[in-house]
Protein backbone atom coordinates (compact mmCIF):
# COMPACT_ATOMS: atom_id res chain seq x y z
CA UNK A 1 -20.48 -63.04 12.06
CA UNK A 2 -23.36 -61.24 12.94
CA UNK A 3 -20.18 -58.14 13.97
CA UNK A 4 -19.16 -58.47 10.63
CA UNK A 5 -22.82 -57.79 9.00
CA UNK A 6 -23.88 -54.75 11.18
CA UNK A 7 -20.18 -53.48 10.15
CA UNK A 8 -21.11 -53.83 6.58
CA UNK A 9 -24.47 -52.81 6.43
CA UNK A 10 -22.76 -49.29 8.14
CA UNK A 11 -20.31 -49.07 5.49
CA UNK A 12 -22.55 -49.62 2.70
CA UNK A 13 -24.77 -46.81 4.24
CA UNK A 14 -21.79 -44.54 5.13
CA UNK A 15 -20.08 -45.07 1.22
CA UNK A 16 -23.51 -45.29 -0.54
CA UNK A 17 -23.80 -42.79 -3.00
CA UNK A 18 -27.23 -41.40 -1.33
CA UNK A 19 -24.88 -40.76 1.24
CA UNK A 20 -21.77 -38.95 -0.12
CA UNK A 21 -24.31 -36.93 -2.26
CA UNK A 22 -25.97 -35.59 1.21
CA UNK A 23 -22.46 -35.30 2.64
CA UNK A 24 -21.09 -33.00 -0.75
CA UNK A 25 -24.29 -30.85 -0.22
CA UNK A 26 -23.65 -30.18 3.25
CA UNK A 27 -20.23 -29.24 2.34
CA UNK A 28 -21.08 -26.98 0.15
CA UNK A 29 -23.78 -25.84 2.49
CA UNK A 30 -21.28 -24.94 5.11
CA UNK A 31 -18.80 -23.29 2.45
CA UNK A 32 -21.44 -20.86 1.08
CA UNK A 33 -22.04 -19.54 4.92
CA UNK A 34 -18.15 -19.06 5.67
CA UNK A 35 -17.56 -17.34 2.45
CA UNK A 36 -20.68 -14.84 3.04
CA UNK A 37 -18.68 -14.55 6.95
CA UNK A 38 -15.40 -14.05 5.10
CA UNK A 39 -17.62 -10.93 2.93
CA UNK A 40 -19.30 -9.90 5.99
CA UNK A 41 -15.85 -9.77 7.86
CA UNK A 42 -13.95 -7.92 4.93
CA UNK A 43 -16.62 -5.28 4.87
CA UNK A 44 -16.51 -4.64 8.79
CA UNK A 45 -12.69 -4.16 8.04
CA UNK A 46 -13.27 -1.77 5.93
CA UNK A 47 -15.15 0.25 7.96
CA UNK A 48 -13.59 0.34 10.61
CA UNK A 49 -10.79 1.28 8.78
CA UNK A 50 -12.80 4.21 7.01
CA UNK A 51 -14.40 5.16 10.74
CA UNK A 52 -10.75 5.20 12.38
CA UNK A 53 -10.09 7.65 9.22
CA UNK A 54 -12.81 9.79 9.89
CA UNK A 55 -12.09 10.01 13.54
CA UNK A 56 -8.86 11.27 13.18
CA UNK A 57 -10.15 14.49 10.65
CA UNK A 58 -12.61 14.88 13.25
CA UNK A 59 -10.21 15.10 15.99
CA UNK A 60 -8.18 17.03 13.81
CA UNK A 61 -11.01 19.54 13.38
CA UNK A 62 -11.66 19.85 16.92
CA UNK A 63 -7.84 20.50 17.99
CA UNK A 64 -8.02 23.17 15.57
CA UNK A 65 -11.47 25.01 16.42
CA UNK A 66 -10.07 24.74 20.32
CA UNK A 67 -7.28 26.46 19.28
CA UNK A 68 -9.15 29.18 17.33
CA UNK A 69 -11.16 29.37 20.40
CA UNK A 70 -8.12 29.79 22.49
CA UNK A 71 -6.91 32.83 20.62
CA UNK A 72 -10.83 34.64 19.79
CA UNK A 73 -10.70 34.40 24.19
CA UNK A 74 -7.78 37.05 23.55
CA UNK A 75 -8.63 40.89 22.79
CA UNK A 76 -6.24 40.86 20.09
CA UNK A 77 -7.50 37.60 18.61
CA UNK A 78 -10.83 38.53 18.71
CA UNK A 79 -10.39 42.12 16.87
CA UNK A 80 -8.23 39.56 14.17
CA UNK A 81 -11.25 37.56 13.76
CA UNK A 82 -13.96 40.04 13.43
CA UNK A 83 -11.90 42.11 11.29
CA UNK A 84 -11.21 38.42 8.65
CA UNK A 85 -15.15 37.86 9.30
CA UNK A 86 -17.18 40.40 8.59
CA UNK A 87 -16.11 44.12 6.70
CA UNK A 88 -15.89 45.97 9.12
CA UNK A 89 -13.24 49.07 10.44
CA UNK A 90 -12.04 51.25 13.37
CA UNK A 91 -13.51 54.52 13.97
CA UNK A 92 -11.07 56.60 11.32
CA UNK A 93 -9.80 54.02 9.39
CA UNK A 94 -10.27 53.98 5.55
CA UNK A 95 -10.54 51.27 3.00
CA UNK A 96 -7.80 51.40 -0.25
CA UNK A 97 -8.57 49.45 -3.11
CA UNK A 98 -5.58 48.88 -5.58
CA UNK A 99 -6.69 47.38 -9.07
CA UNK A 100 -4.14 45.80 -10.83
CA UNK A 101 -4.75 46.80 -14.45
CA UNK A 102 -3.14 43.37 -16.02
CA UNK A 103 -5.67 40.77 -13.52
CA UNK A 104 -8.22 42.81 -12.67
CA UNK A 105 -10.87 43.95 -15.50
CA UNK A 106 -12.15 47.42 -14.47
CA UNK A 107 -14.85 48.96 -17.30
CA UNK A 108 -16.29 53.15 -17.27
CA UNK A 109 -19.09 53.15 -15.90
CA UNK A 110 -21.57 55.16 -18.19
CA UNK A 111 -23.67 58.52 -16.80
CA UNK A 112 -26.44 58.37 -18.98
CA UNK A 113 -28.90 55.52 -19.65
CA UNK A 114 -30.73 55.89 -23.01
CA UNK A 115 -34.28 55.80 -23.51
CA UNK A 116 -34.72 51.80 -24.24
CA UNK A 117 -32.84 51.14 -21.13
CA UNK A 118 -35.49 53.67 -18.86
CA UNK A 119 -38.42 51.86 -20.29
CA UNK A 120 -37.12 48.60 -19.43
CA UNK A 121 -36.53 49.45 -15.81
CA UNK A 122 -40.05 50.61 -15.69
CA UNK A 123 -40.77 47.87 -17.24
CA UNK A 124 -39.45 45.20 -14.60
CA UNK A 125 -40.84 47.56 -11.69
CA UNK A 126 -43.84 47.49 -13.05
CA UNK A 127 -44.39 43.54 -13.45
CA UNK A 128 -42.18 42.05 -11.43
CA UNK A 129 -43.61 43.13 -8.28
């Protein structure tokens, strides 16, 4: 008998509704904290995903300045690159500029500047220094 009472006073705790109340909020207790994991987790994916993205540009980037490098290390490759760099020429060479007269808008360029025009220059040297 006394088996049977200790049995029931457990159940009655166990299905009280005290009981399934506290066992529903630690439910949903334990759901909140795997659903901010499950964020937490998606976000890591995603950047690792982005980071394996920008390692390959980077790699990318460096494959291409060691080639560069490879041909600036030859005389030929390094005249190329000086002369795409900076404007510069051999000793004798010229420079020919070709305007296209459909693309390219080329105006006269006027002489003689007109009295207004000679004031304001003296003007801006004046004050602006």
């Amino acid at each position: 008998m006394r088996e049977y009472q200790q049995k029931h006073i457990v159940r009655t705790l166990l299905y009280s509704r005290i009981s399934i109340i506290v066992l529903f909020l630690l439910c949903m207790l334990l759901l909140r904290s795997i659903m901010q994991l499950n964020d937490k987790r998606i976000d890591v994916s995603k950047l690792r995903d982005d980071s394996a993205v920008e390692r390959a540009n980077l790699e990318n980037k460096v494959r291409q300045a060691q080639l560069k490098n490879e041909e600036i290390v030859t005389p030929r490759g390094f005249e190329n690159y000086v002369r795409t760099t900076f404007p510069v020429v051999k000793e004798g060479e010229g420079v020919i500029v070709i305007y296209d007269d459909e693309k390219s808008p080329v105006s006269q360029v006027r002489a003689s500047v007109n009295i207004w025009e000679q004031l304001l220059i003296l003007w801006n040297r004046v004050f602006k220094h």
